[in-house]
N, C-alpha and C. Protein backbone atom coordinates (compact mmCIF):
# COMPACT_ATOMS: atom_id res chain seq x y z
N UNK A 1 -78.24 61.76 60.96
CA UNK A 1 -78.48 60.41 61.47
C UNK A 1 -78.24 60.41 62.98
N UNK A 2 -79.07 59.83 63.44
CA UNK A 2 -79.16 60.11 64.68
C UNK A 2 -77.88 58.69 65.62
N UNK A 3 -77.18 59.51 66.65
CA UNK A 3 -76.13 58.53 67.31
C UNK A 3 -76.43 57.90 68.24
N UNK A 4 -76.21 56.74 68.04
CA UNK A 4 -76.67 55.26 68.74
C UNK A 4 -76.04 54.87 70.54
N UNK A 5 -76.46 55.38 71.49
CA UNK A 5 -75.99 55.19 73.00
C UNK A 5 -76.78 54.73 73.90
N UNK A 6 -76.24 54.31 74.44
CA UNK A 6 -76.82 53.29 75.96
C UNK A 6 -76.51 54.56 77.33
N UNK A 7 -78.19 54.79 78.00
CA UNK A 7 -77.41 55.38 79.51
C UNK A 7 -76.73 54.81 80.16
N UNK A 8 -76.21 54.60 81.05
CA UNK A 8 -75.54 54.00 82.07
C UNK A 8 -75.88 54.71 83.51
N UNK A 9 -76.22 56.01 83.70
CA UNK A 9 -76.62 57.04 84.73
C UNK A 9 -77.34 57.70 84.29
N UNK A 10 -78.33 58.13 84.90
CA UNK A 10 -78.87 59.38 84.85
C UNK A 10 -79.58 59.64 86.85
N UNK A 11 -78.96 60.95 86.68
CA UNK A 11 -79.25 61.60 88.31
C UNK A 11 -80.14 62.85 88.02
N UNK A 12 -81.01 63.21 89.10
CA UNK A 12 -81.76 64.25 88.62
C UNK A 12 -81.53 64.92 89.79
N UNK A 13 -81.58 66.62 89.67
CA UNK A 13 -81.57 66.93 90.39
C UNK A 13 -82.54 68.46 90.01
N UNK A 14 -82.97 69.57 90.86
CA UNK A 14 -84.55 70.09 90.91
C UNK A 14 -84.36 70.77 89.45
N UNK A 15 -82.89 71.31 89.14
CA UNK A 15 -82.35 72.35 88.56
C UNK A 15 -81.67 71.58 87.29
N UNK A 16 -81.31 70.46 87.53
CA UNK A 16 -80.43 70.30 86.48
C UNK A 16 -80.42 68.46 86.52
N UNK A 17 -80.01 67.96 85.50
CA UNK A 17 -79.78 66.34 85.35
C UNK A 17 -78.45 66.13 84.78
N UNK A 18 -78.12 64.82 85.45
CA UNK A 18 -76.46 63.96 85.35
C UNK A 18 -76.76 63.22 84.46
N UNK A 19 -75.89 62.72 83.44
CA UNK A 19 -76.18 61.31 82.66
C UNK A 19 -74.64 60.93 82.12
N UNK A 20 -74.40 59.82 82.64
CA UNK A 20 -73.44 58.97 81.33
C UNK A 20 -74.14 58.34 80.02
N UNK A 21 -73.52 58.61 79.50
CA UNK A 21 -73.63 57.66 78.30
C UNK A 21 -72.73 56.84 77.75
N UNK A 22 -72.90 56.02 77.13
CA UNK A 22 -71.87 54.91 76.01
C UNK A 22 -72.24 55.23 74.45
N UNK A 23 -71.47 55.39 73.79
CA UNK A 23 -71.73 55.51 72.41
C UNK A 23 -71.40 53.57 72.35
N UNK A 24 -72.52 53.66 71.38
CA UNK A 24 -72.43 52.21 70.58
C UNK A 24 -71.66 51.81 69.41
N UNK A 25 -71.88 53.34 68.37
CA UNK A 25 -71.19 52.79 67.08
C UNK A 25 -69.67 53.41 67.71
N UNK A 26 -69.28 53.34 68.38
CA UNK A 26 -67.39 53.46 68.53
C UNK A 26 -66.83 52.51 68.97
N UNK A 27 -65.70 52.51 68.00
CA UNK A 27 -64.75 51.11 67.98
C UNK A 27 -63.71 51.70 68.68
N UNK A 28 -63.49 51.67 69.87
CA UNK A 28 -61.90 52.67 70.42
C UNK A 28 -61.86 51.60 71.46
N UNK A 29 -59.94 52.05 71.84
CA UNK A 29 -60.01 51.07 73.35
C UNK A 29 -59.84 52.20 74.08
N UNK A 30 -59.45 53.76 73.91
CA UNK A 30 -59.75 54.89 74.44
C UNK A 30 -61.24 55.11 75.38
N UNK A 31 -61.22 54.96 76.16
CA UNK A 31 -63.00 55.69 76.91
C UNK A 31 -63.21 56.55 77.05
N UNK A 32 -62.65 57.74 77.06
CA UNK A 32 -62.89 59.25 76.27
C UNK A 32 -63.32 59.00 75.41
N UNK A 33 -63.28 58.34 74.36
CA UNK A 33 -64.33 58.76 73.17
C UNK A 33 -65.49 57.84 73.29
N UNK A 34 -65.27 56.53 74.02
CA UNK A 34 -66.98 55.89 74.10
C UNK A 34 -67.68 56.07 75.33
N UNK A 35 -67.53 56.95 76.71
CA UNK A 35 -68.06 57.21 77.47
C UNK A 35 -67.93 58.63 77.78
N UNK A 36 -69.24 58.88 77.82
CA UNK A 36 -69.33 60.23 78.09
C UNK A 36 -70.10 61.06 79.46
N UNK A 37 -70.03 62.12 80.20
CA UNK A 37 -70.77 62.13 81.19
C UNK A 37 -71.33 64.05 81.03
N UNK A 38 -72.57 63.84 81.39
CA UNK A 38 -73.53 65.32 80.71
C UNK A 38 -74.05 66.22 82.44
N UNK A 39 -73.88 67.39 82.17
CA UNK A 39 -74.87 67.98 83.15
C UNK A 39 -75.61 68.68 82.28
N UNK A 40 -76.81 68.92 82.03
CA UNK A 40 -77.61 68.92 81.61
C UNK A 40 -78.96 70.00 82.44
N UNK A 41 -79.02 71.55 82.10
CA UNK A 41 -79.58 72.49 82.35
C UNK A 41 -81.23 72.25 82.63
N UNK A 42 -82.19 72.31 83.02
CA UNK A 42 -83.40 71.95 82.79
C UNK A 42 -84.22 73.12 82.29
N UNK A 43 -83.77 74.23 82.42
CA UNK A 43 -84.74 75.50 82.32
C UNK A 43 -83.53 76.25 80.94
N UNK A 44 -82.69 76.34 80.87
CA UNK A 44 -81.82 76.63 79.68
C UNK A 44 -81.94 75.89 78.46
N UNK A 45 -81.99 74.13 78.90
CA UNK A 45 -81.36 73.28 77.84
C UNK A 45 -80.03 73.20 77.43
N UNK A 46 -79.56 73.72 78.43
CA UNK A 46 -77.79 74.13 78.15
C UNK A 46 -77.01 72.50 78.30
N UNK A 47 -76.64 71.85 77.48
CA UNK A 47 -75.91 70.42 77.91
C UNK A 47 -73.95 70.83 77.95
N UNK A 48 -73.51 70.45 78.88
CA UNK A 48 -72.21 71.15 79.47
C UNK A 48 -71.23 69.50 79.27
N UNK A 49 -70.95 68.96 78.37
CA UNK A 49 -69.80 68.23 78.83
C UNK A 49 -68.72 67.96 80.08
N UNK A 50 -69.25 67.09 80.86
CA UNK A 50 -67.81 67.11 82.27
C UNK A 50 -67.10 66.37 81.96
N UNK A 51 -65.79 66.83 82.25
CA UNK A 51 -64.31 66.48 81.73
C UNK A 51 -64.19 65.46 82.82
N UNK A 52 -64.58 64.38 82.90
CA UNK A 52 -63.57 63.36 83.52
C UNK A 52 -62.50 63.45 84.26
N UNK A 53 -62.38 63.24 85.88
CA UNK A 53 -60.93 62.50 86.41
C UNK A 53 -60.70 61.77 86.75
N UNK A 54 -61.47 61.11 87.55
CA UNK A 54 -60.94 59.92 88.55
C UNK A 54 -62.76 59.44 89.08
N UNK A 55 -62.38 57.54 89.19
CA UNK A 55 -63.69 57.47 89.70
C UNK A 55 -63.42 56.29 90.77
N UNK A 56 -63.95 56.15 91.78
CA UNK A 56 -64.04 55.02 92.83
C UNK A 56 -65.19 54.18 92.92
N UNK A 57 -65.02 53.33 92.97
CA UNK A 57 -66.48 52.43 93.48
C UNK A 57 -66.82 51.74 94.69
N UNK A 58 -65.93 51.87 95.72
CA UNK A 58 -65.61 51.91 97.11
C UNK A 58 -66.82 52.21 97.95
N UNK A 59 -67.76 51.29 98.35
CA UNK A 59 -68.57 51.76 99.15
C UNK A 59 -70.15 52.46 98.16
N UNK A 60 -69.88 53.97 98.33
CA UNK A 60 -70.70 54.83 96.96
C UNK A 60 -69.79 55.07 95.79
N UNK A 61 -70.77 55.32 94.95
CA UNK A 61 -70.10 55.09 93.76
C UNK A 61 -69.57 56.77 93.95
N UNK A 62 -68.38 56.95 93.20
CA UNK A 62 -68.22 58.28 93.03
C UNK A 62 -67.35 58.80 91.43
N UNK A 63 -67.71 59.87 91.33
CA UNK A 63 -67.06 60.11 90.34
C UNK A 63 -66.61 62.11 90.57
N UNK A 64 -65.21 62.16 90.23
CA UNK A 64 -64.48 63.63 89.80
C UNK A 64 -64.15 64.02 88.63
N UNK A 65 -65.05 65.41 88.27
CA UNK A 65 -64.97 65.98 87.14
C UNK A 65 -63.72 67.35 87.62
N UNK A 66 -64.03 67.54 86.54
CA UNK A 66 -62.79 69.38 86.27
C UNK A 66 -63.98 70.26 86.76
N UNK A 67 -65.33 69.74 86.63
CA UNK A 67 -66.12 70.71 86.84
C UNK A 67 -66.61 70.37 88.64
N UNK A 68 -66.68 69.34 89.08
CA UNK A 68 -67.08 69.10 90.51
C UNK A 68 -67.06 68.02 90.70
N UNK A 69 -67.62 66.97 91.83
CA UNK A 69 -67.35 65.59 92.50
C UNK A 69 -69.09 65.38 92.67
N UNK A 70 -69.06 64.19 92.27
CA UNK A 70 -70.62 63.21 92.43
C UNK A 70 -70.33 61.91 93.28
N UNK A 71 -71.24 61.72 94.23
CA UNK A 71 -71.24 60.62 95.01
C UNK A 71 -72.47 60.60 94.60
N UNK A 72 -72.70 58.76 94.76
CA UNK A 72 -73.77 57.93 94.49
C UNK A 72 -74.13 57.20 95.38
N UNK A 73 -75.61 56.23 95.54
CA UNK A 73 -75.59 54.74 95.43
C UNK A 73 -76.68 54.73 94.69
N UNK A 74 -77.79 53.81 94.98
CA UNK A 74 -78.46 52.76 93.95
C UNK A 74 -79.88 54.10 93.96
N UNK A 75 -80.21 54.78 95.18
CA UNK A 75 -80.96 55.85 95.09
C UNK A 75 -80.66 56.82 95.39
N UNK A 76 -79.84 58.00 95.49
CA UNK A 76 -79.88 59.14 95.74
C UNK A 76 -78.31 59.53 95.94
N UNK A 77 -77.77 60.80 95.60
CA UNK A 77 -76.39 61.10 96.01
C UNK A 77 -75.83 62.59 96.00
N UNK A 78 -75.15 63.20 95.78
CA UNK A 78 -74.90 64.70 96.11
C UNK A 78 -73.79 64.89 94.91
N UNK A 79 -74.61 66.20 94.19
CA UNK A 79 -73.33 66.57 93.52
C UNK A 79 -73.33 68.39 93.61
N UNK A 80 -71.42 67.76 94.03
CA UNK A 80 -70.83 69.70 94.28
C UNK A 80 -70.15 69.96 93.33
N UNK A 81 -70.83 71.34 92.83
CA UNK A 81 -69.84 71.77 91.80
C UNK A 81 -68.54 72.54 92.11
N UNK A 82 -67.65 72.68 91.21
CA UNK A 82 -66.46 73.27 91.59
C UNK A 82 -66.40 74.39 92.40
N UNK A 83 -67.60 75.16 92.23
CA UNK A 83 -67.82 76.61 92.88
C UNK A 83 -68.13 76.07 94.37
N UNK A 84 -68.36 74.63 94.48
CA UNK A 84 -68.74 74.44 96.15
C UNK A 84 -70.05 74.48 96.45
N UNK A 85 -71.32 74.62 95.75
CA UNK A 85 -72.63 74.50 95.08
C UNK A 85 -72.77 72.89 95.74
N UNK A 86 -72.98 72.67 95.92
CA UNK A 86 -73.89 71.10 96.85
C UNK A 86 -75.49 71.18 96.67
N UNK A 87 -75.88 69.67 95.50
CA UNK A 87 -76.93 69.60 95.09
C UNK A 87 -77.38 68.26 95.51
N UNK A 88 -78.58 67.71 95.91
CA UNK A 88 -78.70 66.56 96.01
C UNK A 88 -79.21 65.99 94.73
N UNK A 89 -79.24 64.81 94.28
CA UNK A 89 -79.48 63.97 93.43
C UNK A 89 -80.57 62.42 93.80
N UNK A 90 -81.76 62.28 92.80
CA UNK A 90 -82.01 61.71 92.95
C UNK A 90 -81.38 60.40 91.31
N UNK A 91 -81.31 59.15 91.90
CA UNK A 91 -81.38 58.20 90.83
C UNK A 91 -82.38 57.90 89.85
N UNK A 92 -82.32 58.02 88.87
CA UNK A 92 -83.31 58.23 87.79
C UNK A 92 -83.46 56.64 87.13
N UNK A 93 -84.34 56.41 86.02
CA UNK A 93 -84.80 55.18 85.54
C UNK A 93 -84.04 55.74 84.05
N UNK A 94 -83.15 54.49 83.65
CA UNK A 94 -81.96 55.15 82.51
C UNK A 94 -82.93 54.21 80.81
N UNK A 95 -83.86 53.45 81.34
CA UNK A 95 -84.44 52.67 80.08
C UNK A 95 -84.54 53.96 78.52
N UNK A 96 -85.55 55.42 79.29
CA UNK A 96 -85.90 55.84 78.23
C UNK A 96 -85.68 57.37 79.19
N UNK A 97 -84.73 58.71 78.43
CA UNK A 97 -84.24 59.63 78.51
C UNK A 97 -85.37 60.74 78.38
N UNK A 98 -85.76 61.73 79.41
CA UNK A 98 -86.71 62.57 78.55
C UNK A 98 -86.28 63.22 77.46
N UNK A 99 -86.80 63.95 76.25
CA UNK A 99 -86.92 64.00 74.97
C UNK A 99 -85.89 65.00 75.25
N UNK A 100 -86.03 66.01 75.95
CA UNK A 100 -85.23 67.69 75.71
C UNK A 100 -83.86 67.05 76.10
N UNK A 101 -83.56 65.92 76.90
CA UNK A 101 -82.30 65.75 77.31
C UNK A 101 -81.95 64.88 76.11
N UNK A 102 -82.37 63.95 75.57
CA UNK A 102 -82.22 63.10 74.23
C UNK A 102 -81.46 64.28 73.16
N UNK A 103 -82.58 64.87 72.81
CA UNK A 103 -82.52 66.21 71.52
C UNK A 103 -81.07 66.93 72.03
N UNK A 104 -80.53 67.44 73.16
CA UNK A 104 -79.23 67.71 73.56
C UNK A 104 -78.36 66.71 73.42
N UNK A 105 -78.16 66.05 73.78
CA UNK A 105 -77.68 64.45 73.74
C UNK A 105 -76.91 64.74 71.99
N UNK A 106 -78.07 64.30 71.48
CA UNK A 106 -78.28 64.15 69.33
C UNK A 106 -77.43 65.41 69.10
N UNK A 107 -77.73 66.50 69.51
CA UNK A 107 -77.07 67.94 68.90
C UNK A 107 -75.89 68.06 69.18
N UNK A 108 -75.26 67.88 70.46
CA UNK A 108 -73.85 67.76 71.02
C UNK A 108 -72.99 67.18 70.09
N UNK A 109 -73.31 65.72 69.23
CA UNK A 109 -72.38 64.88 68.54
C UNK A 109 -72.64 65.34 67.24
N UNK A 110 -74.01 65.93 66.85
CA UNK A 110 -73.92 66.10 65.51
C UNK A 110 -73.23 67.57 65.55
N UNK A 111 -72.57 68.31 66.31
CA UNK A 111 -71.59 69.92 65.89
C UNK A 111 -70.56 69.39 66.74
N UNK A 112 -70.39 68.14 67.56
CA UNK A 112 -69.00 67.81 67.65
C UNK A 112 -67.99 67.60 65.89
């Protein structure tokens, strides 16, 4: 059965795509378990869970993973990975997910 989520982000970038998500069917007051945030391989299909740390909304939006730091705004933003890798990002349209990132998305929760 397929699991029910809302984007909230999606960033693209040449190599790879960002996305939050919200799970719908979770009842938690925890947000580790109803928000989630994806990097997402384009030529692998490899979907990588980023561990969450800290986020600001100060100006650009930003957010720190275990794996690297994303700055935002409404079009375009930069994400460095831990290795120090600096990618630019474009802002994506979050209505409807392309399919290969969806199908990762679905598989992640159904072998969680």
């Amino acid at each position: 059965m397929p699991i029910s989520y809302k984007t909230l982000f999606l960033l693209e970038a040449d190599a790879f795509s960002l996305v939050e998500i919200k799970l719908l069917d979770v009842q938690s007051d925890d947000p580790a378990e109803v928000y989630f945030w994806f990097r997402f391989d384009k030529a692998s299909h490899y979907l990588e869970h980023l561990e969450f740390v800290s986020m600001n909304r100060e100006g650009a939006e930003q957010r720190e993973f275990r794996q690297g730091r994303l700055q935002f705004t409404e079009a375009s933003g930069t994400f460095v990975a831990e290795d120090g890798a600096s990618s630019p990002v474009r802002v994506g349209a979050t209505a409807t997910l392309p399919p290969e990132l969806d199908d990762a998305i679905q598989r992640y929760f159904i072998g969680a």
